[in-house]
C-alpha atoms as a PDB file:
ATOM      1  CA  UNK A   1     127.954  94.896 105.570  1.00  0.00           C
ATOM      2  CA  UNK A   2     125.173  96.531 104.369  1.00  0.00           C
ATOM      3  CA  UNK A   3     124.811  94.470 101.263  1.00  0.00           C
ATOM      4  CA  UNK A   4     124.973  91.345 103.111  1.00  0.00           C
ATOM      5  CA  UNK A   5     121.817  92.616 105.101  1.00  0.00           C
ATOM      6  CA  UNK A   6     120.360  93.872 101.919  1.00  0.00           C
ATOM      7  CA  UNK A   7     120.493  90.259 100.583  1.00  0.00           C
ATOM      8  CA  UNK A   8     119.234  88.590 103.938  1.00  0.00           C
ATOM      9  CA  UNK A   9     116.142  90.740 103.491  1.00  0.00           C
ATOM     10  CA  UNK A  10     115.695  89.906  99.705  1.00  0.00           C
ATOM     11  CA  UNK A  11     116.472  86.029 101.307  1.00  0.00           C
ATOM     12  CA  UNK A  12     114.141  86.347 103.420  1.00  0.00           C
ATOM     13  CA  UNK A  13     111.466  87.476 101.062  1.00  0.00           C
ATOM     14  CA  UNK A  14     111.965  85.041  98.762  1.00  0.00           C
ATOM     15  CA  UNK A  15     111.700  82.029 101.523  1.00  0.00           C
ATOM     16  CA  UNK A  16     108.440  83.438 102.690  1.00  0.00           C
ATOM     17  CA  UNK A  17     106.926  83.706  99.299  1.00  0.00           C
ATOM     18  CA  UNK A  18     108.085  80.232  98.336  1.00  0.00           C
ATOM     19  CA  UNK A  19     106.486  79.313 101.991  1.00  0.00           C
ATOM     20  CA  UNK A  20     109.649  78.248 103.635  1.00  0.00           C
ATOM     21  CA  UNK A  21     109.504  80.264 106.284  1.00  0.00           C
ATOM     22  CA  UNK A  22     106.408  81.808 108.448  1.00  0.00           C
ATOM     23  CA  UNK A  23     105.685  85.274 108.757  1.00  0.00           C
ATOM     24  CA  UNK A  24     107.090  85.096 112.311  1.00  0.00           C
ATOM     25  CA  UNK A  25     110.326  84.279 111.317  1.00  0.00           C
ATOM     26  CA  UNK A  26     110.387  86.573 108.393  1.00  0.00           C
ATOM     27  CA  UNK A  27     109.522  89.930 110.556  1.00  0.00           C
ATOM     28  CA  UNK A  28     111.907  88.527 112.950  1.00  0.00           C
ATOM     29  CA  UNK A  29     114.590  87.995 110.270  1.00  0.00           C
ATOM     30  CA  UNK A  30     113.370  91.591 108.515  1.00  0.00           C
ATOM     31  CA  UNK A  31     113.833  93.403 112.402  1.00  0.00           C
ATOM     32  CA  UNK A  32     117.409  91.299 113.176  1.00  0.00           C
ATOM     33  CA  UNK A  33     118.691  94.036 110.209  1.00  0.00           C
ATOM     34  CA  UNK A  34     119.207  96.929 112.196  1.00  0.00           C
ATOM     35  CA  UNK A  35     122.461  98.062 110.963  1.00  0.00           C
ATOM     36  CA  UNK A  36     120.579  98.696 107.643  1.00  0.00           C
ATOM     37  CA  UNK A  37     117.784 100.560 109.361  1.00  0.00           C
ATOM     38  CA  UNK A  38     120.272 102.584 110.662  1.00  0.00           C
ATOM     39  CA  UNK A  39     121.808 103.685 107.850  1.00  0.00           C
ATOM     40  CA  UNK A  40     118.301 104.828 106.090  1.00  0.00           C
ATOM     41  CA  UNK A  41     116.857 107.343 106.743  1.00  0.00           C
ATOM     42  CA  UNK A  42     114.071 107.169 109.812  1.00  0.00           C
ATOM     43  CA  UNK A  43     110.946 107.188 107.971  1.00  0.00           C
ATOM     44  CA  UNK A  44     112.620 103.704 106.194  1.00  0.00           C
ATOM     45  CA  UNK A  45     112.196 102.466 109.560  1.00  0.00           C
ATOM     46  CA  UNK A  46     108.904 103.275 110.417  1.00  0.00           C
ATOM     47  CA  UNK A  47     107.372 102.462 106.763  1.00  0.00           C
ATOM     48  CA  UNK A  48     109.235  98.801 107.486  1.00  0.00           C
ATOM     49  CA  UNK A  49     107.721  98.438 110.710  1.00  0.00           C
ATOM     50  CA  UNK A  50     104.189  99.932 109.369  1.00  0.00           C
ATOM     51  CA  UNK A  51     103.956  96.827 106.963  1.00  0.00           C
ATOM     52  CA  UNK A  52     105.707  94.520 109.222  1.00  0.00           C
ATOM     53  CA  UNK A  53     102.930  94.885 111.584  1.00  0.00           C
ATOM     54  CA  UNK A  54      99.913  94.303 109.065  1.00  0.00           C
ATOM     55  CA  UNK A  55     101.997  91.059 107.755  1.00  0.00           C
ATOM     56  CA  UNK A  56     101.716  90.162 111.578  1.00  0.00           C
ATOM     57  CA  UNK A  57      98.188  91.311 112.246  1.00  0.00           C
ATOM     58  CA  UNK A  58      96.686  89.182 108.664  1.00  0.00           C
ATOM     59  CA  UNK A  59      98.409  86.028 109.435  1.00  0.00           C
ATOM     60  CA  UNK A  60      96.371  86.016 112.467  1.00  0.00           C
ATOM     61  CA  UNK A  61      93.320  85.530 109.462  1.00  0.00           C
ATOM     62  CA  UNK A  62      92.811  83.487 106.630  1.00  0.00           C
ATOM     63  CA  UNK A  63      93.491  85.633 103.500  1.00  0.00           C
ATOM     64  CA  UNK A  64      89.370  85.442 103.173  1.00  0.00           C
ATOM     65  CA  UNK A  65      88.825  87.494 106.658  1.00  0.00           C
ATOM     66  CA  UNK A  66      91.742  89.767 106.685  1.00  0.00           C
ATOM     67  CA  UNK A  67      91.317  92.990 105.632  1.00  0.00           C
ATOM     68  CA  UNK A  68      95.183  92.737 104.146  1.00  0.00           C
ATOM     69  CA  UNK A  69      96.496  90.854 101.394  1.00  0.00           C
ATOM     70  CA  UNK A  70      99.965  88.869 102.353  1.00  0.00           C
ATOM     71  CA  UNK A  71     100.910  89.480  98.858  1.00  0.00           C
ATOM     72  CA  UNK A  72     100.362  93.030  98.326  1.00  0.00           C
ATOM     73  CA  UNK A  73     102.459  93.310 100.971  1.00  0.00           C
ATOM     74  CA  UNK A  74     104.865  91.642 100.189  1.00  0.00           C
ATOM     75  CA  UNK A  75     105.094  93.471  96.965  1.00  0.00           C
ATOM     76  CA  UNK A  76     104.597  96.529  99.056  1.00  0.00           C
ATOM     77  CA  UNK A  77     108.257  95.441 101.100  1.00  0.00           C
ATOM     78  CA  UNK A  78     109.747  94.832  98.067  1.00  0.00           C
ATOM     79  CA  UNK A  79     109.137  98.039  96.888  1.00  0.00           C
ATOM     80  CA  UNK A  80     110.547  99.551 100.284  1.00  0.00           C
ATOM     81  CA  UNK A  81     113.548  97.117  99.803  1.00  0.00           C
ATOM     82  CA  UNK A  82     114.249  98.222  96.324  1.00  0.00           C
ATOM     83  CA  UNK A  83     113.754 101.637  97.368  1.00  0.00           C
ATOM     84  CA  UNK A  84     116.549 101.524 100.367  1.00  0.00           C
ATOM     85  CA  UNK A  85     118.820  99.677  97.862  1.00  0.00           C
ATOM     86  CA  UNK A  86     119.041 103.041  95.836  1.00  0.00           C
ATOM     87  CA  UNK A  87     119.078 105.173  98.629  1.00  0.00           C
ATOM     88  CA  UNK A  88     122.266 103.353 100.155  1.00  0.00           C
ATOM     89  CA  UNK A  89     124.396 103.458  96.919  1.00  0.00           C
END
């Protein structure tokens, strides 16, 4: 189960980067996973929501006004991703 949340969120990730999805629909697709949060230990959950937020907060801006940068990010939650991945082997 967990890997087939563990692929929605990679999914997921890949559909907003290729802009096939909005951000809305990615957090909401990123918070529908919470079997996998779950099984990780809390601060995975918090760190998630922590970035999750900002995502949510800069598409409010264009990239030139926001103080974050959608892709850094993005990087930043596949980092966290990667990082769960390991500790759920």
């Amino acid at each position: 189960m967990s890997n087939a949340s563990i692929q929605t969120l990679h999914d997921a990730l890949n559909s907003l980067r290729d802009g096939d999805i909005n951000v809305a629909a990615f957090c909401t697709a990123w918070r529908a996973q919470s079997d996998l949060l779950k099984r990780l230990p809390p601060r995975y959950e918090e760190v998630a929501e922590d970035l999750l937020g900002r995502l949510e907060a800069g598409s409010l801006f264009t990239e030139e006004s926001c103080s974050f940068s959608q892709e850094d990010l993005l990087n930043n939650l596949a980092v966290w991703l990667h990082k769960a991945e390991k500790t759920l082997v």
